[in-house]
C-alpha atoms as a PDB file:
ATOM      1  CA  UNK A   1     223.091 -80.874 -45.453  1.00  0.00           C
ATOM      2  CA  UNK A   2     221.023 -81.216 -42.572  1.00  0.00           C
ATOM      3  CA  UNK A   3     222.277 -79.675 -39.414  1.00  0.00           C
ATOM      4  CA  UNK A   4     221.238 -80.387 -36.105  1.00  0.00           C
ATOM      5  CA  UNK A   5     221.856 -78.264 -32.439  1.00  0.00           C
ATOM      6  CA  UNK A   6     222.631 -80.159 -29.595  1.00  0.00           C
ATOM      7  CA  UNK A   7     221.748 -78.639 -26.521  1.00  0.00           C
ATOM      8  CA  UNK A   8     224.181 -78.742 -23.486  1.00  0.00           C
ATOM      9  CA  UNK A   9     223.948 -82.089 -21.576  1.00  0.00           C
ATOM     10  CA  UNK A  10     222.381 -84.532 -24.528  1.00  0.00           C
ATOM     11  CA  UNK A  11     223.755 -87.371 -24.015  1.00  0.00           C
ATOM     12  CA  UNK A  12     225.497 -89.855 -27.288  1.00  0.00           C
ATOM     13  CA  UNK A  13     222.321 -91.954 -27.071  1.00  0.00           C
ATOM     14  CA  UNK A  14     220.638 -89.046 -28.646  1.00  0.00           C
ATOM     15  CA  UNK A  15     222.980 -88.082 -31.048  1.00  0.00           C
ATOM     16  CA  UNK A  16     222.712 -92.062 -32.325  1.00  0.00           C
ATOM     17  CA  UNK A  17     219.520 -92.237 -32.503  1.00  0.00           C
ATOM     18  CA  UNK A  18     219.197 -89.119 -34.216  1.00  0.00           C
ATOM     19  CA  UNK A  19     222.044 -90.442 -36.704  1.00  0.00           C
ATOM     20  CA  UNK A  20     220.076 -93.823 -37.011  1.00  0.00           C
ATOM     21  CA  UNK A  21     216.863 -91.521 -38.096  1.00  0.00           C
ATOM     22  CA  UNK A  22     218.580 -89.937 -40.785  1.00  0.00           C
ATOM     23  CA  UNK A  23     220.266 -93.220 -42.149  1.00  0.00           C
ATOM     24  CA  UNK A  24     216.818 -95.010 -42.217  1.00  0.00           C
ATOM     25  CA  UNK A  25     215.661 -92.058 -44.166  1.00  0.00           C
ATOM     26  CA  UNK A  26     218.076 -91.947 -46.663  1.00  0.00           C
ATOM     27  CA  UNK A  27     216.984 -92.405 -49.712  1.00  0.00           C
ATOM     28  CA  UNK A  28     213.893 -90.838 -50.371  1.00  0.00           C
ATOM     29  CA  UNK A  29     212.621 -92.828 -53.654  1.00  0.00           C
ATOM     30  CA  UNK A  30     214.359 -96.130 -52.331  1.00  0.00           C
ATOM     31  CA  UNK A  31     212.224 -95.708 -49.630  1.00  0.00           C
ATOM     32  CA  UNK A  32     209.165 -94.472 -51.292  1.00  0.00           C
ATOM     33  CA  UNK A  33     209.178 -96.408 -54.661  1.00  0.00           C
ATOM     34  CA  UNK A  34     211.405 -99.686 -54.086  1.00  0.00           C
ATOM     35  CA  UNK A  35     214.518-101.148 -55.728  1.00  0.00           C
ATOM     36  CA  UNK A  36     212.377-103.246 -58.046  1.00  0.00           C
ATOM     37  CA  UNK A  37     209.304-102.121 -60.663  1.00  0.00           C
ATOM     38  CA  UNK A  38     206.214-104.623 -62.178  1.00  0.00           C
ATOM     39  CA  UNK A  39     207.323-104.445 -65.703  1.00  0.00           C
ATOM     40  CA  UNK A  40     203.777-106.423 -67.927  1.00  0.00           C
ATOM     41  CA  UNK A  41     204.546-108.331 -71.129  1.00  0.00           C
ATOM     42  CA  UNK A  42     201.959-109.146 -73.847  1.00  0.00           C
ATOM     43  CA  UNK A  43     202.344-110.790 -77.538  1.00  0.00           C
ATOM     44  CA  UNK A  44     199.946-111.127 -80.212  1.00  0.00           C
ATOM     45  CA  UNK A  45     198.585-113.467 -80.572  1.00  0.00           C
ATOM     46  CA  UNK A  46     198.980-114.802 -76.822  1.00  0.00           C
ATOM     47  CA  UNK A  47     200.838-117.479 -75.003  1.00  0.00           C
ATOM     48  CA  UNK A  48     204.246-117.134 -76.423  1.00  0.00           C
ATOM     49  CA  UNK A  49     207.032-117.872 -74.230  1.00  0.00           C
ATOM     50  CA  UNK A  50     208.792-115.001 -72.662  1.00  0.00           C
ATOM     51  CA  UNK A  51     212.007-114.715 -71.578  1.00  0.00           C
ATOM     52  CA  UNK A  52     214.439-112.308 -70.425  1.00  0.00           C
ATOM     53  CA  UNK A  53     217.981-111.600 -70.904  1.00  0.00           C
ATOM     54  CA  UNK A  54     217.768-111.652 -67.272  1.00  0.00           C
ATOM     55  CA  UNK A  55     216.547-115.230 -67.185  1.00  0.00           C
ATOM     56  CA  UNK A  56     213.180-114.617 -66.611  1.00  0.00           C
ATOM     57  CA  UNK A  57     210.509-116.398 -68.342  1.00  0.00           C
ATOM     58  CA  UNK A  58     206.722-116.725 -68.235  1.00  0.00           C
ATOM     59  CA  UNK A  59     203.978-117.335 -71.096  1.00  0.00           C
ATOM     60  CA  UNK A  60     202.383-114.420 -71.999  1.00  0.00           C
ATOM     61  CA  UNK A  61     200.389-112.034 -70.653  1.00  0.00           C
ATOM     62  CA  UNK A  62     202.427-112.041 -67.620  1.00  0.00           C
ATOM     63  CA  UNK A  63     203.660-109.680 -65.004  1.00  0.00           C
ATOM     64  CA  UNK A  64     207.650-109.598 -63.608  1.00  0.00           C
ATOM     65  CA  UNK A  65     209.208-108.199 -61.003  1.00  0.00           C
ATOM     66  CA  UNK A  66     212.120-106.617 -62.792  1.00  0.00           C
ATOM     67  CA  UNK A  67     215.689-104.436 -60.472  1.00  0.00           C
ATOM     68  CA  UNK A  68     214.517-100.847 -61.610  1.00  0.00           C
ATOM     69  CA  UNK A  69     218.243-100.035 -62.755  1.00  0.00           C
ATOM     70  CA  UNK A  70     218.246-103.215 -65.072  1.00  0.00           C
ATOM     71  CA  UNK A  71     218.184-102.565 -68.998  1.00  0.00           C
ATOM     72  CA  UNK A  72     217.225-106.106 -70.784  1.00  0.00           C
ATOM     73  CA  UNK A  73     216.369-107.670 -74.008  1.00  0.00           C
ATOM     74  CA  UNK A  74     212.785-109.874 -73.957  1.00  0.00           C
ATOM     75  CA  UNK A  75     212.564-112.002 -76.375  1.00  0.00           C
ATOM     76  CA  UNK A  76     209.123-113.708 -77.780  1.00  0.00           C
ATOM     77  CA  UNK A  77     208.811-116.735 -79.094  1.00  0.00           C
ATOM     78  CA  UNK A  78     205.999-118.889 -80.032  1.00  0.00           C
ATOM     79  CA  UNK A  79     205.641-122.460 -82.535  1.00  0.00           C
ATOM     80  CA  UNK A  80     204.829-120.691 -86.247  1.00  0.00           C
ATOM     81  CA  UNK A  81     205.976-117.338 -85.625  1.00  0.00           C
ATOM     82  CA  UNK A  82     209.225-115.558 -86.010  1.00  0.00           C
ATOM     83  CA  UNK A  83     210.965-114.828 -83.184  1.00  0.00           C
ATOM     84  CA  UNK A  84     211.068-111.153 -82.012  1.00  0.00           C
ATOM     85  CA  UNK A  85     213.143-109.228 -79.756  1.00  0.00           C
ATOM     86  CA  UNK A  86     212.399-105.779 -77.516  1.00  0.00           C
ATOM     87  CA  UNK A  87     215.086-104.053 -75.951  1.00  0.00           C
ATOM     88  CA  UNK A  88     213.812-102.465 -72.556  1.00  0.00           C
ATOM     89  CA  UNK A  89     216.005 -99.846 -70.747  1.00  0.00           C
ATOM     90  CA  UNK A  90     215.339 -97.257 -67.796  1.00  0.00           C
ATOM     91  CA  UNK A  91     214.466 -93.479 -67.224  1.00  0.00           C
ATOM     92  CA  UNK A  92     213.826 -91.145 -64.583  1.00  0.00           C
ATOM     93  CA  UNK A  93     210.494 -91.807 -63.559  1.00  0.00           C
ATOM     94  CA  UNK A  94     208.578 -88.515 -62.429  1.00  0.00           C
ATOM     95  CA  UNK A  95     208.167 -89.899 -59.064  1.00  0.00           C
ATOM     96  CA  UNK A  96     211.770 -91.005 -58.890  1.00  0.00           C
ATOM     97  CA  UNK A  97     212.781 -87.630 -59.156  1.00  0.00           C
ATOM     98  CA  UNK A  98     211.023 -86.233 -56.594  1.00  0.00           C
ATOM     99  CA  UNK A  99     211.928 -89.276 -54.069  1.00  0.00           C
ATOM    100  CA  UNK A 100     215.737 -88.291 -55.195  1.00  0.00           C
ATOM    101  CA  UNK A 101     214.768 -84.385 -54.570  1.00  0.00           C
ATOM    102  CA  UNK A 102     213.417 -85.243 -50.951  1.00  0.00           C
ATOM    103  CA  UNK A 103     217.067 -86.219 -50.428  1.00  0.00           C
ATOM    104  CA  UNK A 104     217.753 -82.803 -50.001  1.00  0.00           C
ATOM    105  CA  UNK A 105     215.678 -82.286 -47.256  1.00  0.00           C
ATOM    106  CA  UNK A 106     216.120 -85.342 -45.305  1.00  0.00           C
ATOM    107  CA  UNK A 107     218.597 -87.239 -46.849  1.00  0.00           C
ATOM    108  CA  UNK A 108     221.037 -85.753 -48.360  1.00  0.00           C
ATOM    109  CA  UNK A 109     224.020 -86.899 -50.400  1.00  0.00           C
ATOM    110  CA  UNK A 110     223.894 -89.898 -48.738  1.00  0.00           C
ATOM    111  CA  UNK A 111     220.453 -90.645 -49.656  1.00  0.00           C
ATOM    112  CA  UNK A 112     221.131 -89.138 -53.215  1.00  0.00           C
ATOM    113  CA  UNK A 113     223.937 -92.196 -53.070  1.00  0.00           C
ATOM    114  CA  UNK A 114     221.540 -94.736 -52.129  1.00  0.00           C
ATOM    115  CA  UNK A 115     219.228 -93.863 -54.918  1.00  0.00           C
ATOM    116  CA  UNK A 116     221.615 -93.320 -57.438  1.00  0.00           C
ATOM    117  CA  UNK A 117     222.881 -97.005 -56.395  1.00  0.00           C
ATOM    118  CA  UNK A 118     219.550 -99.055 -56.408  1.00  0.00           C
ATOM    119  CA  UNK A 119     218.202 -97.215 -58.912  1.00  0.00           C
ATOM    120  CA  UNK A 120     215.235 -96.330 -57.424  1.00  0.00           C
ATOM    121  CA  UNK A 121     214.485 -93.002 -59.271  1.00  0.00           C
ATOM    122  CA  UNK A 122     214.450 -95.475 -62.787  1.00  0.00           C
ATOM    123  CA  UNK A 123     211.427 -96.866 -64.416  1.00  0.00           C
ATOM    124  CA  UNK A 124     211.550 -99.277 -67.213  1.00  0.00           C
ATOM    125  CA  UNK A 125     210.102 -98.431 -71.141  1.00  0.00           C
ATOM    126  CA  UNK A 126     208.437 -99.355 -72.849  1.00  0.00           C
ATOM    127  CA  UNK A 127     206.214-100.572 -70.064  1.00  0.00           C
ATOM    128  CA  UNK A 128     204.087-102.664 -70.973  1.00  0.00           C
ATOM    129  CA  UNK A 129     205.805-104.437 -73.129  1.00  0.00           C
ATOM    130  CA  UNK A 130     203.848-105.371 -76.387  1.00  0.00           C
ATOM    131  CA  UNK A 131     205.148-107.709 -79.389  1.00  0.00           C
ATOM    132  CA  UNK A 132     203.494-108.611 -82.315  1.00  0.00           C
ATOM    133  CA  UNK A 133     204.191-111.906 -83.498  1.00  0.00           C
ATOM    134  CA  UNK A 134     204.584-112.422 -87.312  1.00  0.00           C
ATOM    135  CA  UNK A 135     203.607-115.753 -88.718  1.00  0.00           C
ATOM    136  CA  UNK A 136     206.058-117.885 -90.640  1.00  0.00           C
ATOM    137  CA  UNK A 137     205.641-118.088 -94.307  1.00  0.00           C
ATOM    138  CA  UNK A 138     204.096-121.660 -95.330  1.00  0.00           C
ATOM    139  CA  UNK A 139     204.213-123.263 -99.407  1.00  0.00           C
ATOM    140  CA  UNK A 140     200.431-122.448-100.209  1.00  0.00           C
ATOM    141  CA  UNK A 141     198.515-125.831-100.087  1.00  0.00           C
ATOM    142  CA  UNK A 142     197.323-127.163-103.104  1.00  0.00           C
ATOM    143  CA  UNK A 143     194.196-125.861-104.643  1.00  0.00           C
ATOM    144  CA  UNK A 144     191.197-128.795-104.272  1.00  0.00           C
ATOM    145  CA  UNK A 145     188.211-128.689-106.786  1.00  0.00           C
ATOM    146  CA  UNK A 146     184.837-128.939-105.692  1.00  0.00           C
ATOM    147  CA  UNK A 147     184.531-132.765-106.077  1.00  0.00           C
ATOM    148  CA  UNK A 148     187.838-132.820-103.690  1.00  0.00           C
ATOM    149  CA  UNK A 149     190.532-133.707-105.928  1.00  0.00           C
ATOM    150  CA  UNK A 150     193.259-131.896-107.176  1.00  0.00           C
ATOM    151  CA  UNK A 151     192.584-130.258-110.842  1.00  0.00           C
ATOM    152  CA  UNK A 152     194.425-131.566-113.793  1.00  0.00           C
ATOM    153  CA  UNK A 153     197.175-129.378-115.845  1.00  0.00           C
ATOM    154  CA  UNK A 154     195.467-128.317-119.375  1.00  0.00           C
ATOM    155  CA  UNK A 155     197.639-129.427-122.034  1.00  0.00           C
ATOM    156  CA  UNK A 156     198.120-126.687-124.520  1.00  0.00           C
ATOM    157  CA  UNK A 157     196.683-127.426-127.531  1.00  0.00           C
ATOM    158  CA  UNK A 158     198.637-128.370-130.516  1.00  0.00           C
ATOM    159  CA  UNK A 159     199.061-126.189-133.567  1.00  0.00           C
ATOM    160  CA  UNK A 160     196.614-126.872-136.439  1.00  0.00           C
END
């Protein structure tokens, strides 16, 4: 709680812009670290289409700007390859937790309520965000000979 001593004859200009101070300072990590995080997608092998349960999308690699207290589901997809499907959610980021912990010196529970309520303090994982395509299954082609046709079924051979 942060406590302030007014001395005799301050005037309630002071006291609201001292009041205004503290607001603007609440939330520490809001303030330090944003309400939004660059969350990076990649596939193998490359330019599959990204999208987010969100309703993001880009061809990959690409780079979002992602709400840092949003869990989502990005899906890969790409012509020949099964479609795959990475669930991202959010953590305490290290730095998050010390913007939140600066709350107690300047902000206090108000600030702790701002953070808590953009999320701020969260980071996404994984982060990047990697997905391995796997490639459809395809009927084998037929085998060609080296004079480029087809070869011919043996017959067996009849009993003697």
């Amino acid at each position: 709680m942060l406590l302030i001593r007014f001395q005799s004859g301050g005037s309630m200009k002071t006291i609201f812009a001292l009041a205004g101070v503290v607001l603007m300072t609440a939330g520490c990590a809001t303030v330090t670290r944003g309400t939004t995080g660059q969350v990076t997608f990649n596939s193998e092998p490359s330019g599959a289409q990204m999208r987010t349960s969100l309703g993001h999308t880009c061809p990959t690699p690409c780079t979002l700007e992602i709400p840092r207290k949003s869990d989502f589901v990005a899906v890969f997809t790409k012509d020949g390859y099964k479609e795959q499907q990475i669930p991202i959610a959010t953590r305490v980021a290290g730095s998050g937790a010390a913007g939140f912990a600066g709350n107690i010196l300047v902000g206090g529970l108000v600030g702790m309520g701002v953070d808590a309520a953009t999320g701020s303090t969260l980071e996404h994982f994984p982060n990047p965000v990697n997905a391995t395509l796997e490639a459809l299954h395809r009927a084998p082609a037929p085998t060609v000979s080296r004079r480029g046709r087809a070869p011919k079924a043996i017959a067996p051979a009849p009993d003697a």
